[in-house]
C-alpha atoms as a PDB file:
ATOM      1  CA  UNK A   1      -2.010 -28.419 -12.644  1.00  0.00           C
ATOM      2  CA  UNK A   2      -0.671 -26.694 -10.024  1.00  0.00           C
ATOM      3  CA  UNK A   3      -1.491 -22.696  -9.232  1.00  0.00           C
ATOM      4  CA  UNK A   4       0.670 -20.541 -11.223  1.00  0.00           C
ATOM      5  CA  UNK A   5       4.021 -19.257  -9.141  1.00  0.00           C
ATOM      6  CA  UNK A   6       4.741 -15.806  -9.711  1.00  0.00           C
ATOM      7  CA  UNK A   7       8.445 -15.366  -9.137  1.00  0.00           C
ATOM      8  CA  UNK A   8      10.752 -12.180  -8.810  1.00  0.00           C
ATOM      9  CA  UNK A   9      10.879 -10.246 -12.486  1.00  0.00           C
ATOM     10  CA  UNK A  10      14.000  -9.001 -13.710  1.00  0.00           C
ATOM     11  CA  UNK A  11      14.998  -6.056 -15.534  1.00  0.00           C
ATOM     12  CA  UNK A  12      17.009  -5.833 -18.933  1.00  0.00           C
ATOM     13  CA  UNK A  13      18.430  -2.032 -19.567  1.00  0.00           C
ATOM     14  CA  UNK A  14      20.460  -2.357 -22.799  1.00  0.00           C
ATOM     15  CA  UNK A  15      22.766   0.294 -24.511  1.00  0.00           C
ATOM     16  CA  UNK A  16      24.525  -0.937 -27.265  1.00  0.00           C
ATOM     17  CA  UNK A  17      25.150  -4.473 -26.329  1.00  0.00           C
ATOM     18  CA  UNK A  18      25.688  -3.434 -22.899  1.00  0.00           C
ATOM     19  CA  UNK A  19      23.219  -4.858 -19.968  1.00  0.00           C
ATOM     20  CA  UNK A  20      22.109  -3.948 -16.298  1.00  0.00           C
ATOM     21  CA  UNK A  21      20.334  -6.304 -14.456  1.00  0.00           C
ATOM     22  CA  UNK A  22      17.669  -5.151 -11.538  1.00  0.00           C
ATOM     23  CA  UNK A  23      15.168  -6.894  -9.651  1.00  0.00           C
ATOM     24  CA  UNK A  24      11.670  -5.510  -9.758  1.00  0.00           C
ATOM     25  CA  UNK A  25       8.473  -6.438  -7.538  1.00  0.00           C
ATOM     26  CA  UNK A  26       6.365  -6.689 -10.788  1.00  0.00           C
ATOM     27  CA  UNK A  27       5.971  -6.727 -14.276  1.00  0.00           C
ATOM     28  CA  UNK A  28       5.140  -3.688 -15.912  1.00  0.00           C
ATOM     29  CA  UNK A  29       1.546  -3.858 -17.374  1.00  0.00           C
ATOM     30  CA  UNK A  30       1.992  -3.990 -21.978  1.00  0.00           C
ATOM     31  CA  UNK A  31      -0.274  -5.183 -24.621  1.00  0.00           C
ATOM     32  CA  UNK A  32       0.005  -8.261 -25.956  1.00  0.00           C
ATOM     33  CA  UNK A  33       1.768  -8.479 -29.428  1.00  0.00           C
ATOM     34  CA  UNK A  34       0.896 -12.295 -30.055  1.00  0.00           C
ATOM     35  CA  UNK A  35      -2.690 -12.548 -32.444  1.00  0.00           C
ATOM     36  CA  UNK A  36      -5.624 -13.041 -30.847  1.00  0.00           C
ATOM     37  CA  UNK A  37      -6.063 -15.853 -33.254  1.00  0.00           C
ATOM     38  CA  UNK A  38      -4.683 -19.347 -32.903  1.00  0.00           C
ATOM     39  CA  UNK A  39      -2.975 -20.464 -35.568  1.00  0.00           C
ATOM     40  CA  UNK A  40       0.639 -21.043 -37.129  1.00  0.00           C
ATOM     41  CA  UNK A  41       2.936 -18.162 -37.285  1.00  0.00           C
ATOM     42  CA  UNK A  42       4.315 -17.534 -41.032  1.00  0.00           C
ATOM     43  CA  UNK A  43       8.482 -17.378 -40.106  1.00  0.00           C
ATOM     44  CA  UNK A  44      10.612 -15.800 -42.859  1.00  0.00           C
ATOM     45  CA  UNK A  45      12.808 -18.664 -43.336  1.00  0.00           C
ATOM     46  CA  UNK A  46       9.730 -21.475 -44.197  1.00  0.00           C
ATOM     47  CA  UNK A  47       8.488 -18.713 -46.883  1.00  0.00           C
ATOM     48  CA  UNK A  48       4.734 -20.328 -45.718  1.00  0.00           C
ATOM     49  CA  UNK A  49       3.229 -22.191 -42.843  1.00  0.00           C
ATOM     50  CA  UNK A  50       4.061 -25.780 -43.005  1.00  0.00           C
ATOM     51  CA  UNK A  51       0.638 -27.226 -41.146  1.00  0.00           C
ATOM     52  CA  UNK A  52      -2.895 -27.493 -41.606  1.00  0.00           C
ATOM     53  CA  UNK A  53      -3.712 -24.542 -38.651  1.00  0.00           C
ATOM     54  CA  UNK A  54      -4.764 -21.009 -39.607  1.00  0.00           C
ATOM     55  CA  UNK A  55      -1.575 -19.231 -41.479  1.00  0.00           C
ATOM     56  CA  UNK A  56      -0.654 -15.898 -39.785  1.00  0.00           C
ATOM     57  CA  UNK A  57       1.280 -13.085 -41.153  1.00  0.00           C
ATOM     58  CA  UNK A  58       2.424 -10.794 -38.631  1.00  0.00           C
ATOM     59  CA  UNK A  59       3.756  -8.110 -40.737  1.00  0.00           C
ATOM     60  CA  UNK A  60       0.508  -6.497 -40.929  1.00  0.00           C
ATOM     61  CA  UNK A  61       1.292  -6.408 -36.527  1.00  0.00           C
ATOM     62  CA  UNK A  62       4.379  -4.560 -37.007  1.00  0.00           C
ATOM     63  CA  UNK A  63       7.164  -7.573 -36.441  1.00  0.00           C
ATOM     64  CA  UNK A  64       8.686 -10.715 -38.582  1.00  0.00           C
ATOM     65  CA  UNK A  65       9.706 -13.982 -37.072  1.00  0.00           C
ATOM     66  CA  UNK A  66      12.302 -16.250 -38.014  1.00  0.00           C
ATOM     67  CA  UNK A  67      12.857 -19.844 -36.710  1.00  0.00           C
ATOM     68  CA  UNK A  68      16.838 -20.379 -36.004  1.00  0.00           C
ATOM     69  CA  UNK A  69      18.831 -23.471 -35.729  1.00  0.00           C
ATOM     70  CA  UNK A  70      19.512 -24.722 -32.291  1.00  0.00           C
ATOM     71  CA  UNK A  71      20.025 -28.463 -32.062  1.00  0.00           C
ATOM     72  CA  UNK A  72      21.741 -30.829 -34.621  1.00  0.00           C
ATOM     73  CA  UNK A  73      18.954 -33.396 -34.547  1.00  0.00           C
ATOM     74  CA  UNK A  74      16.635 -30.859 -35.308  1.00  0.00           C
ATOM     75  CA  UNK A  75      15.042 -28.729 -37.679  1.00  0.00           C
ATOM     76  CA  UNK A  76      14.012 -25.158 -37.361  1.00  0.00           C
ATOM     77  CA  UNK A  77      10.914 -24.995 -34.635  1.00  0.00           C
ATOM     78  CA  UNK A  78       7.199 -24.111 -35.740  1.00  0.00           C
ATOM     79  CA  UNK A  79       5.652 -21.317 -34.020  1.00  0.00           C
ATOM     80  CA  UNK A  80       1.735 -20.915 -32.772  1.00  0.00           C
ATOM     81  CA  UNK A  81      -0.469 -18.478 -31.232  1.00  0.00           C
ATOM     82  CA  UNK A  82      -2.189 -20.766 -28.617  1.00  0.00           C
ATOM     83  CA  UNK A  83      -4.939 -20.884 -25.914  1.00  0.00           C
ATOM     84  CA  UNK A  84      -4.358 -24.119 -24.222  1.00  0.00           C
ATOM     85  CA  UNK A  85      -8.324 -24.142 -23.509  1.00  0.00           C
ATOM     86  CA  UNK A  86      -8.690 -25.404 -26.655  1.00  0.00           C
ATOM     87  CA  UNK A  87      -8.189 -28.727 -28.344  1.00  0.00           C
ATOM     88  CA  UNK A  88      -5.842 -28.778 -31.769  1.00  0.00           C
ATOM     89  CA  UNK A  89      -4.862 -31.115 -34.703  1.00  0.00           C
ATOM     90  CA  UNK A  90      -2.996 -29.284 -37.107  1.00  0.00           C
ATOM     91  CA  UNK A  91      -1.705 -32.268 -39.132  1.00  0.00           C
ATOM     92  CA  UNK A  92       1.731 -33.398 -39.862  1.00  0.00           C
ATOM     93  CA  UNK A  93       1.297 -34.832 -36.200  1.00  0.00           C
ATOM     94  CA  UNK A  94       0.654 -32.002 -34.317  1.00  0.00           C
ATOM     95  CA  UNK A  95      -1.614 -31.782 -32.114  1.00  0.00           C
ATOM     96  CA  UNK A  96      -2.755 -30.045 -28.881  1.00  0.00           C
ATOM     97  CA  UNK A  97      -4.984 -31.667 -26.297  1.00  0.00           C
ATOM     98  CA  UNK A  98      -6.895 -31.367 -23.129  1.00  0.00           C
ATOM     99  CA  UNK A  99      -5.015 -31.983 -20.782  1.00  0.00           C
ATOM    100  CA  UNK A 100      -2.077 -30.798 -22.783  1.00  0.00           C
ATOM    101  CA  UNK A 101       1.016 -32.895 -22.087  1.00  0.00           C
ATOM    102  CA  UNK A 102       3.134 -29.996 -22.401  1.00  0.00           C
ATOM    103  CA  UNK A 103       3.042 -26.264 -21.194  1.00  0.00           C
ATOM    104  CA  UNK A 104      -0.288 -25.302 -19.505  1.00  0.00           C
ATOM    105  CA  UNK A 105      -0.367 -21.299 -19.339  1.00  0.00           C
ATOM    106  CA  UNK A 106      -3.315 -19.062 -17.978  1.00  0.00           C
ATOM    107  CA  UNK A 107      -6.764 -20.352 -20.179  1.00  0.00           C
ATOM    108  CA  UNK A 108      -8.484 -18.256 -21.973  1.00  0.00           C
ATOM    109  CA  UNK A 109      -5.484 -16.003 -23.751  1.00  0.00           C
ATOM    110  CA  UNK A 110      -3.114 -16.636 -26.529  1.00  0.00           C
ATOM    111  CA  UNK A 111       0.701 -16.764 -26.098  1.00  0.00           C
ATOM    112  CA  UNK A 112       3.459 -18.177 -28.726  1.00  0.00           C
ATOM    113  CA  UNK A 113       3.585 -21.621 -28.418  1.00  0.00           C
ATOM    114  CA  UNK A 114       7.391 -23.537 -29.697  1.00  0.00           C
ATOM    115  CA  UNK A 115       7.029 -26.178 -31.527  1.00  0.00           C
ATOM    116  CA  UNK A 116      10.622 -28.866 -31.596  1.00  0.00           C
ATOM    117  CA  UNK A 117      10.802 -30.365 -35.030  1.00  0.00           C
ATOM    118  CA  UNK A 118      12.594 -33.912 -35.020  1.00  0.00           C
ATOM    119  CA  UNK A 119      14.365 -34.143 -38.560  1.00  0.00           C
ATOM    120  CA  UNK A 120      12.291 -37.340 -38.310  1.00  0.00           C
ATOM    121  CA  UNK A 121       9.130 -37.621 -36.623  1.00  0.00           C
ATOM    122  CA  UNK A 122       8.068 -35.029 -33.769  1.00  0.00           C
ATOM    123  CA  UNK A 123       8.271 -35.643 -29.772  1.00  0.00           C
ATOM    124  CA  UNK A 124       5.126 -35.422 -27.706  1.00  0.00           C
ATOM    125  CA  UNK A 125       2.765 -35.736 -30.432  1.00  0.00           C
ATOM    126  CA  UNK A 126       4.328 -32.180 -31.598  1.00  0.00           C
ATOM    127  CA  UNK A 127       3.752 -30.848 -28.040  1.00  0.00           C
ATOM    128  CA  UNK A 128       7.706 -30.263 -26.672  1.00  0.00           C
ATOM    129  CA  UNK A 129       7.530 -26.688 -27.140  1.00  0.00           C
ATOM    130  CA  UNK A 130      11.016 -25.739 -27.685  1.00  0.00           C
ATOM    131  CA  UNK A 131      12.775 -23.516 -30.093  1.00  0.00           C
ATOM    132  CA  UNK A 132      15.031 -20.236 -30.999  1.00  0.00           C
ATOM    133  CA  UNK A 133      13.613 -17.409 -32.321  1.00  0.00           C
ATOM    134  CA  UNK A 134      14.739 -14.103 -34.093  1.00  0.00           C
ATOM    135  CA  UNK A 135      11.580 -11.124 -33.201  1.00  0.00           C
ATOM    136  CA  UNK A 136      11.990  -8.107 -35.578  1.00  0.00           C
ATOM    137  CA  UNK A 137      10.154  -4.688 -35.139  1.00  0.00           C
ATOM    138  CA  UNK A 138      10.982  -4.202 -38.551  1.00  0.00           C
ATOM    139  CA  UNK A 139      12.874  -1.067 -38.639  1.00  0.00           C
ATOM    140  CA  UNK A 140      11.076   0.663 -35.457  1.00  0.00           C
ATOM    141  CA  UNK A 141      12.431   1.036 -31.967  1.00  0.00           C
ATOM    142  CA  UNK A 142      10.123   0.137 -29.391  1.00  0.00           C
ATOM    143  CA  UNK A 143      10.855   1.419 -25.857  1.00  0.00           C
ATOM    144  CA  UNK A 144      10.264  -1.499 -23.751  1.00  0.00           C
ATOM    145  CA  UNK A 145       9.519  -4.839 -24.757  1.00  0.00           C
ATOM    146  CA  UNK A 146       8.282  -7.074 -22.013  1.00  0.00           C
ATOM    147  CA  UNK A 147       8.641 -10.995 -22.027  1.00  0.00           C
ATOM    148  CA  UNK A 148       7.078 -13.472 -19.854  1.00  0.00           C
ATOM    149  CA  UNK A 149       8.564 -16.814 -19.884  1.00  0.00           C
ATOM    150  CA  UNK A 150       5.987 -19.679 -18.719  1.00  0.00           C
ATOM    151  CA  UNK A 151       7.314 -23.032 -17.095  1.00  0.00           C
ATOM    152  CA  UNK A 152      10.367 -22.523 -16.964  1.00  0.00           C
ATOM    153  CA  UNK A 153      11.815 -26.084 -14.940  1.00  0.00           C
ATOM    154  CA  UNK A 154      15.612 -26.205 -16.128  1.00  0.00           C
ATOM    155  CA  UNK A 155      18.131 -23.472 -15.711  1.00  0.00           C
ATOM    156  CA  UNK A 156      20.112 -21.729 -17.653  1.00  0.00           C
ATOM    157  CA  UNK A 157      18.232 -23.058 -20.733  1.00  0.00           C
ATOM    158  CA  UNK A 158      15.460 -20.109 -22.112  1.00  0.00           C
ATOM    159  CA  UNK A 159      15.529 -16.295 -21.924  1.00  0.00           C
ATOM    160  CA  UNK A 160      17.365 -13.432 -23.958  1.00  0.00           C
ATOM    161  CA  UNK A 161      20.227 -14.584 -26.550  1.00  0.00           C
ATOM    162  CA  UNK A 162      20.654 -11.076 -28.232  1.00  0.00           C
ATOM    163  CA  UNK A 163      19.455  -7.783 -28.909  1.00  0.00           C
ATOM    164  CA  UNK A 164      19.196  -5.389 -31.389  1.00  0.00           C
ATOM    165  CA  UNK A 165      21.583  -8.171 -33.217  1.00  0.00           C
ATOM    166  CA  UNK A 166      23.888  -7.963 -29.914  1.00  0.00           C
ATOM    167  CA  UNK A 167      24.825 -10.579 -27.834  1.00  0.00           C
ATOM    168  CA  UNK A 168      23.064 -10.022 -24.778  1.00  0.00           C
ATOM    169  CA  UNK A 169      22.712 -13.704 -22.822  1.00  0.00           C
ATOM    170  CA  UNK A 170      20.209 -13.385 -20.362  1.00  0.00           C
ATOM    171  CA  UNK A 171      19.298 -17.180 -19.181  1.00  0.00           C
ATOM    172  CA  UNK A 172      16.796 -17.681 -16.667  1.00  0.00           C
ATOM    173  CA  UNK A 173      16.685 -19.802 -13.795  1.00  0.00           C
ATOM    174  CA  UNK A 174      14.325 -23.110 -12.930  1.00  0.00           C
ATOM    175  CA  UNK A 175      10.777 -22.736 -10.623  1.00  0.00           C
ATOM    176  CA  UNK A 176       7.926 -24.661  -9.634  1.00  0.00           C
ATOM    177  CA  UNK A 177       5.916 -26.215 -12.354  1.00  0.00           C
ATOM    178  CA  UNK A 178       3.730 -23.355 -14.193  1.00  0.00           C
ATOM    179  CA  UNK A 179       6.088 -20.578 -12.893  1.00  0.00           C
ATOM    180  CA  UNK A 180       6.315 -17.281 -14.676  1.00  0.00           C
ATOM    181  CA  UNK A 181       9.261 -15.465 -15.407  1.00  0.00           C
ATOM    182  CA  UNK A 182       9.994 -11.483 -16.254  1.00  0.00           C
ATOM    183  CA  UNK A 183      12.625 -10.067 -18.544  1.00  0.00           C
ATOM    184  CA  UNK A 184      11.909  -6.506 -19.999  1.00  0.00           C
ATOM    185  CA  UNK A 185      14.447  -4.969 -22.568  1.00  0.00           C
ATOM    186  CA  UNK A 186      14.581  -0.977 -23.541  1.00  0.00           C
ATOM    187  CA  UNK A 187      15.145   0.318 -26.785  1.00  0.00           C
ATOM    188  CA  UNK A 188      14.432  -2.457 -28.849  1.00  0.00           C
ATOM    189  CA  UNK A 189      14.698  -3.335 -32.448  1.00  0.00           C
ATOM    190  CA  UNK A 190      14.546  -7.078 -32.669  1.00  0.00           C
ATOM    191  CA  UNK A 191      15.474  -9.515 -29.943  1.00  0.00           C
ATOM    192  CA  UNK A 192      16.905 -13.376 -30.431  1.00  0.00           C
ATOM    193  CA  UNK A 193      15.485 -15.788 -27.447  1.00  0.00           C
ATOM    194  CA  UNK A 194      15.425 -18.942 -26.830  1.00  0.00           C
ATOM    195  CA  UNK A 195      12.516 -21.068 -25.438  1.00  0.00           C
ATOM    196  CA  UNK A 196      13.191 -24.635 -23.457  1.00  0.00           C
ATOM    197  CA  UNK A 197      15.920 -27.227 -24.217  1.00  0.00           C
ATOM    198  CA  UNK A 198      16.324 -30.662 -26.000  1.00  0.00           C
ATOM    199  CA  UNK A 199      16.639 -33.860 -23.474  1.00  0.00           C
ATOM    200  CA  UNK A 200      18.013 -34.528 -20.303  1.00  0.00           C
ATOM    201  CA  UNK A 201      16.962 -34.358 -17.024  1.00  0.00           C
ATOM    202  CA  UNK A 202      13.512 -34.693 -18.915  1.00  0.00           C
ATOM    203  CA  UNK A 203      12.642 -37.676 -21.504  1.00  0.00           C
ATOM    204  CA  UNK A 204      12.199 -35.488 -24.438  1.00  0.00           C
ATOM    205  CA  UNK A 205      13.078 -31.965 -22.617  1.00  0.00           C
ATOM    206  CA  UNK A 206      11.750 -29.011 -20.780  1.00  0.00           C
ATOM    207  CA  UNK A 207       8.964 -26.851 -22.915  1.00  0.00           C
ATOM    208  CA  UNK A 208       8.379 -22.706 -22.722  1.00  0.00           C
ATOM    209  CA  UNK A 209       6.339 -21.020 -23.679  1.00  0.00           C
ATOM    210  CA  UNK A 210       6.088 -16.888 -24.340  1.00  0.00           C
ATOM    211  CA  UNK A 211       4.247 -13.878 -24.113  1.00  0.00           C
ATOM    212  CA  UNK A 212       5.174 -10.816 -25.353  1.00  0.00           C
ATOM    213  CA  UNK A 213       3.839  -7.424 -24.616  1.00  0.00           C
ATOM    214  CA  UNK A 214       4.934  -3.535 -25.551  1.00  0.00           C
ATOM    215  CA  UNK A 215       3.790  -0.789 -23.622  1.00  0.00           C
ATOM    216  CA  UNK A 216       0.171   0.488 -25.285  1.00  0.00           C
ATOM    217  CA  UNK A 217       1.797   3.581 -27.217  1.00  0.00           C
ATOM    218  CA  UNK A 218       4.350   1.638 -29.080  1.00  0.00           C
ATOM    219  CA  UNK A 219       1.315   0.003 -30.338  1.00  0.00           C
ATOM    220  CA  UNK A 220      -0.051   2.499 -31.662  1.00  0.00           C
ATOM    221  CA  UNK A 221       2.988   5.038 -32.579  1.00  0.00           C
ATOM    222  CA  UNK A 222       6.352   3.195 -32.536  1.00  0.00           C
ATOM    223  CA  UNK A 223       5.263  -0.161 -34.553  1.00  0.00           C
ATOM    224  CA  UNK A 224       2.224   2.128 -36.641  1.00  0.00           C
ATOM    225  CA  UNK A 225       1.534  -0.713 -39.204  1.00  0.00           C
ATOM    226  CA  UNK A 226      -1.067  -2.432 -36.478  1.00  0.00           C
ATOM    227  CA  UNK A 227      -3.941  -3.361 -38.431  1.00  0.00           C
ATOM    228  CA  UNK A 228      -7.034  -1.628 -35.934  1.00  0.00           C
ATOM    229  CA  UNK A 229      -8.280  -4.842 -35.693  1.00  0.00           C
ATOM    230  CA  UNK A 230      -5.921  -6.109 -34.658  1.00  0.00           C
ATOM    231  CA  UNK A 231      -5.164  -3.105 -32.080  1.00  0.00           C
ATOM    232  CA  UNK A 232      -8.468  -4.065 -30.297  1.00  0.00           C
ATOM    233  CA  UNK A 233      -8.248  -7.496 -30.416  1.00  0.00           C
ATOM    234  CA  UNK A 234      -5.455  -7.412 -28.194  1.00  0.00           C
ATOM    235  CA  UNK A 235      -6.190  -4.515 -26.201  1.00  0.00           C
ATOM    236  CA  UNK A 236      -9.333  -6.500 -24.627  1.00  0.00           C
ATOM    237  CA  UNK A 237      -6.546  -8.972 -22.901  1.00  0.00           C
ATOM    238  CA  UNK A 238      -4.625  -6.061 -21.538  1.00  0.00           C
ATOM    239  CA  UNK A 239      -5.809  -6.699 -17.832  1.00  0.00           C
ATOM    240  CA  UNK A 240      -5.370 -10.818 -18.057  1.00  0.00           C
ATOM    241  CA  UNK A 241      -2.207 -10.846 -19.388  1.00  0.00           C
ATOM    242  CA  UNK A 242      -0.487  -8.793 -16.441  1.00  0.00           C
ATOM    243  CA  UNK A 243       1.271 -10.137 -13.609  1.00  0.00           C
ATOM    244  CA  UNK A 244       1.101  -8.357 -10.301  1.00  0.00           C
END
C-alpha cells in the first residue's frame, strides 16, 4: 500500500447546533478512546455481540455505541477494535486477512473498524467497512473530541452527521488511497457519524475506518468511569496515534 497522505485537518466549533469551520496545520495530539483489545464492540441496539471475536463493553470506558440504519439493503453495521497487523476469523463470515482487502491503517494500533451487514450474506468476506454510528459519553461533556477518518476515496460520503443529538453535517472530501482526515468537535456529549458508503463508483463501496481520541484530562476527569487499565492501555499509543 501506498504511504499514508496526511491532508489539511479541519476544525468543528459547535454551540448548540451551530458550526464554524477552520483549517488547521495539524491535529491536536488526544488519547485514544478505542480498546486496546481487538474484538467486537457490544452496540446497545444488538443487546450482545453477534460474532465469535472477543465481546467488548465499553461502558466500563466511559461511552455506549449504537449501530443506526443507513441503507435499505442492509442491516445495522458490526463494529471492531482492529489492528490490521493481524489476521481474523470471527465467524458468521467475517474475516480479516493479510493483505486486508479493505482499509489498511497505521500497523501496530487499534482503531474502530465498520463492518456492512448484507440482510443476506456479507460483501468482501465481511471486510467493506461501512456503517453509521451513534458515540455517547454517557451523560459527560468532553471538551474536544478528535476524529480521524482513514481512506477516505469518495466525497461527501463519511464524517460528522450530528452532535450532541444536533444536526451538524460535516462530510468530508475524497484523497489518495490511505489518506487521513481531521475533524475535532468541542463540547461534546455524543456525536452521530457516518463511515464509507454502499456501491457505486466502487463494486461493493468505499470503506472507513476511525479513530477517536479526547484530550488526556477528559480521560481521566470528564468521562471518570475509565477502568485504570484501561487508562494505561491506551495511554502507551498516545505518541503513534498523532498526526503531525
Amino acid at each position: 500500500m501506498s504511504k499514508l497522505s496526511k491532508l489539511a485537518s479541519f476544525f468543528v466549533a459547535s454551540t448548540l447546533g451551530l458550526s464554524v469551520l477552520a483549517s488547521m496545520p495539524a491535529a491536536k495530539a488526544g488519547v485514544s478512546i478505542v480498546p486496546s483489545t481487538e474484538g467486537e464492540i457490544k452496540l446497545l441496539n444488538n443487546g450482545d455481540c453477534l460474532s465469535l471475536a472477543p465481546c467488548i463493553d465499553t461502558t466500563s470506558l466511559g461511552y455506549t455505541v449504537t449501530s443506526l440504519d443507513y441503507d435499505p439493503n442492509y442491516n445495522p453495521s458490526l463494529l471492531f477494535a482492529d489492528n490490521s497487523s493481524t489476521a481474523n476469523n470471527y465467524g458468521i463470515g467475517i474475516q480479516f486477512d493479510l493483505p486486508d482487502v479493505g482499509t489498511n491503517p497505521l500497523a501496530g494500533i487499534n482503531i474502530f473498524r465498520p463492518i456492512a451487514m448484507k440482510k443476506v450474506g456479507l460483501d468482501e468476506k465481511g471486510q467493506l467497512e461501512v456503517g453509521r454510528f451513534l458515540f455517547d459519553f454517557m451523560g459527560k461533556t468532553i471538551s474536544e473530541v478528535t476524529l480521524d477518518f482513514h481512506d477516505v476515496e469518495l466525497s461527501s460520503s463519511s464524517g460528522i452527521l450530528k452532535v450532541n443529538g444536533n444536526p451538524l453535517s460535516q462530510l468530508l472530501t475524497k484523497g489518495l488511497n490511505n489518506n487521513i482526515q481531521t475533524l475535532v468537535l468541542k463540547d461534546v456529549k455524543s456525536f452521530e457519524v457516518q463511515l464509507g458508503t454502499i456501491g457505486s463508483p466502487f463494486p461493493t463501496g468505499d470503506g472507513v475506518d476511525l479513530n477517536v481520541k479526547v484530550p488526556e484530562p477528559a480521560m481521566t476527569a470528564s468521562l471518570g468511569l475509565f477502568a485504570m487499565v484501561g487508562v494505561f492501555g491506551l495511554r502507551k499509543r498516545q505518541n503513534v496515534t498523532k498526526i503531525s
